[in-house]
Protein backbone atom coordinates (compact mmCIF):
# COMPACT_ATOMS: atom_id res chain seq x y z
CA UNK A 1 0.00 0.00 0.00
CA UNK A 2 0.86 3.17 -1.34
CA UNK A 3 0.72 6.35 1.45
CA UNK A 4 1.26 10.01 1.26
CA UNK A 5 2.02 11.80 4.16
CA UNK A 6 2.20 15.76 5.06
CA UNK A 7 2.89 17.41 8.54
CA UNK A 8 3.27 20.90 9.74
CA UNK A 9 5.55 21.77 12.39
CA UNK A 10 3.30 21.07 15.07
CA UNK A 11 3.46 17.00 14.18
CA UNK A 12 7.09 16.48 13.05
CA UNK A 13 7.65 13.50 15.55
CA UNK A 14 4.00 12.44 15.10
CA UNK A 15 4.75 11.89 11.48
CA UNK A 16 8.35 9.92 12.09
CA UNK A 17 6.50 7.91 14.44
CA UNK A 18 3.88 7.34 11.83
CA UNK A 19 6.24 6.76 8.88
CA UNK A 20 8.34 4.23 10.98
CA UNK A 21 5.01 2.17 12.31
CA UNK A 22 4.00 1.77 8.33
CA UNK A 23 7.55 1.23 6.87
CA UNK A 24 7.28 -1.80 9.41
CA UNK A 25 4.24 -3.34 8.44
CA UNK A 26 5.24 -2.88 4.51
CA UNK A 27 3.84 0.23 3.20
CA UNK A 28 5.07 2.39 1.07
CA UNK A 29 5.52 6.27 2.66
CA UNK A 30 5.71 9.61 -0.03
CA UNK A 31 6.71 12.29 2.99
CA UNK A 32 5.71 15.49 1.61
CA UNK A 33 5.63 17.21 5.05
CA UNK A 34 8.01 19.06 6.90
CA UNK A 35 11.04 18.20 8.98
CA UNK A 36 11.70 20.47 11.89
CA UNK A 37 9.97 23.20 13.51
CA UNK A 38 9.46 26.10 11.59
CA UNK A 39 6.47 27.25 11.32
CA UNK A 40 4.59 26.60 8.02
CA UNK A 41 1.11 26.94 6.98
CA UNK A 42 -1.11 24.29 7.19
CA UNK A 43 -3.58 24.87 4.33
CA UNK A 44 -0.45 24.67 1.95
CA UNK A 45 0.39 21.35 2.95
CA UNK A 46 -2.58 19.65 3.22
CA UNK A 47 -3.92 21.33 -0.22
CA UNK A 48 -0.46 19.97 -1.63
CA UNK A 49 -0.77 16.29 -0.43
CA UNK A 50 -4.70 16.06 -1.46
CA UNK A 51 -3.97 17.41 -4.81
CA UNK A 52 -0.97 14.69 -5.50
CA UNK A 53 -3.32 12.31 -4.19
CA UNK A 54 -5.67 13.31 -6.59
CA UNK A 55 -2.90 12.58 -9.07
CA UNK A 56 -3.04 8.72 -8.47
CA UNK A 57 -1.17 6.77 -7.50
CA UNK A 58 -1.74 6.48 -3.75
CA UNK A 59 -4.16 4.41 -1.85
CA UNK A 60 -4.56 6.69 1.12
CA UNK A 61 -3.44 10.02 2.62
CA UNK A 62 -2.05 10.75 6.58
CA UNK A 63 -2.12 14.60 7.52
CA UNK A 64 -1.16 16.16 10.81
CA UNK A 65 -0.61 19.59 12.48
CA UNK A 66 -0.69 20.47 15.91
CA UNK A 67 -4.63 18.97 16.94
CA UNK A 68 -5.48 17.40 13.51
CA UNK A 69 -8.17 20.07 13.15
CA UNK A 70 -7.09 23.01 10.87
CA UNK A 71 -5.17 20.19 8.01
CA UNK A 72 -8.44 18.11 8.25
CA UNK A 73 -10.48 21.15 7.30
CA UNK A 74 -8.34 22.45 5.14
CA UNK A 75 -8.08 18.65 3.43
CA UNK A 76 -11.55 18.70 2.92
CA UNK A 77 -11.97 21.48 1.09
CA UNK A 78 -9.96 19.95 -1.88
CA UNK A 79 -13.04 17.65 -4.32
CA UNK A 80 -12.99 14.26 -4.02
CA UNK A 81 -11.48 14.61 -1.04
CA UNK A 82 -12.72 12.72 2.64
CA UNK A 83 -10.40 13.30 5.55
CA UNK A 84 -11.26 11.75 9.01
CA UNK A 85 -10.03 12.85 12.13
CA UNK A 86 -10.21 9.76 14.97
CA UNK A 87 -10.08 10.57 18.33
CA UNK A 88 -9.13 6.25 19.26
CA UNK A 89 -9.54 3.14 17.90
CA UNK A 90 -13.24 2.88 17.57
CA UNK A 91 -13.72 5.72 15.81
CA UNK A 92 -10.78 5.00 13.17
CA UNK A 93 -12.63 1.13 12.74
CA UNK A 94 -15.73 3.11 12.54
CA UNK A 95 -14.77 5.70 9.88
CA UNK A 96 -13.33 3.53 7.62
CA UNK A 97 -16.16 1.32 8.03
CA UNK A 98 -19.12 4.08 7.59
CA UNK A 99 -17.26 6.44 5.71
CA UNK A 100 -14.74 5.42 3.40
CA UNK A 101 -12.24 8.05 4.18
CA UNK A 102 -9.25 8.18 1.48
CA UNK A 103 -7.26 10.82 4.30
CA UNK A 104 -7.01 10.43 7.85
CA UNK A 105 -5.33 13.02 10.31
CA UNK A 106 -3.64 13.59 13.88
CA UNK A 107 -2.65 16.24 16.05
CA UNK A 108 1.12 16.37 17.33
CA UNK A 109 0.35 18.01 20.08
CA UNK A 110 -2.75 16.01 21.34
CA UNK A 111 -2.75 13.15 24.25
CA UNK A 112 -5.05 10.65 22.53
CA UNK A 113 -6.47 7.68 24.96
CA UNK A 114 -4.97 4.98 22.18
CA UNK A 115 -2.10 5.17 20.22
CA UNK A 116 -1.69 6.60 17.01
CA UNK A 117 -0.46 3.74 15.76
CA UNK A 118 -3.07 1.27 16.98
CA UNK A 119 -5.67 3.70 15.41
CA UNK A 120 -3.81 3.33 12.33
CA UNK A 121 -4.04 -0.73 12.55
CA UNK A 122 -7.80 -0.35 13.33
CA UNK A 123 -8.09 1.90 10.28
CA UNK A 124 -6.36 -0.23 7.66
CA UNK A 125 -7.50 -3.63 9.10
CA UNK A 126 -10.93 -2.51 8.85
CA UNK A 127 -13.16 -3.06 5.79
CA UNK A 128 -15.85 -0.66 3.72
CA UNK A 129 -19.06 -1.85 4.54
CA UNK A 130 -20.25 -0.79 1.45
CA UNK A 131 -24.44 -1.23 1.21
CA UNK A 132 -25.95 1.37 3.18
CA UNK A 133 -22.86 3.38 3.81
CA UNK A 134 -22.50 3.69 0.31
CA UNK A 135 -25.28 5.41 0.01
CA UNK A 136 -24.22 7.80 2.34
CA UNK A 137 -20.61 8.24 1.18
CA UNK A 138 -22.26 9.45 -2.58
CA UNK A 139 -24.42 12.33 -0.39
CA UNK A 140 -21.27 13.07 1.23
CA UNK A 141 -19.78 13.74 -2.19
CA UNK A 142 -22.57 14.86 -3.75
CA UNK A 143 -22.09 18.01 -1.43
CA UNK A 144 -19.19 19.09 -3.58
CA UNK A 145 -19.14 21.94 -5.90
């Protein structure tokens, strides 16, 4: 599996950890983000990683800032575009499961109950239910443009 991944300066050892966690379980990491801690905008980072997603050639996205928040919003924004932010491991099973997200995001600076990396595990070992969800998922994007 094919990943991009962006950061601003608020999730630099957020997205190491990240990288590192998917590197060992096979995937394949484009790091896009930034490396230390000077400050960058946001918006330009997630808008840059959604729109090479866009490109092809990637089977999901990773984004994180400081809470997850403002690069989640800011992913969204970008069509065909559906960027989840978990809070623990239910709601990562859940979101892929219900929603189909091709983007999920994290905060550097948060102190989530479960690990990022076990939310990631829950994430990609969970299914698309498809069916109802579907359904759903095409109102979701319908809302575009």
């Amino acid at each position: 599996m094919k990943i991009i991944i962006g950061n601003d300066h608020g999730a630099v050892e957020l997205k190491q950890r990240i990288i590192k966690h998917l590197e060992s379980k096979g995937f394949e990491c484009e790091n896009i983000g930034v490396d230390s801690d000077a400050s960058v905008d946001y918006p330009d980072i997630a808008e840059k990683a959604c729109r090479q997603f866009n490109d092809g050639g990637y089977d999901y996205g990773i984004l994180c800032c400081g809470t997850g928040i403002g690069i989640s919003i800011s992913a969204n924004k970008i069509d065909g575009i559906r960027c989840s932010l978990p809070q623990d491991c239910f709601a990562a099973q859940a979101t892929r499961a219900h929603n189909n997200p091709n983007f999920i995001a994290f905060g550097g600076r948060i102190e989530y109950k479960d690990k990022v990396e076990d939310m990631l595990d829950s994430f990609f070992d969970t299914e698309f239910e498809g069916g109802r969800h579907q359904t759903r998922v095409d109102k979701i994007m319908g809302l575009e443009g």
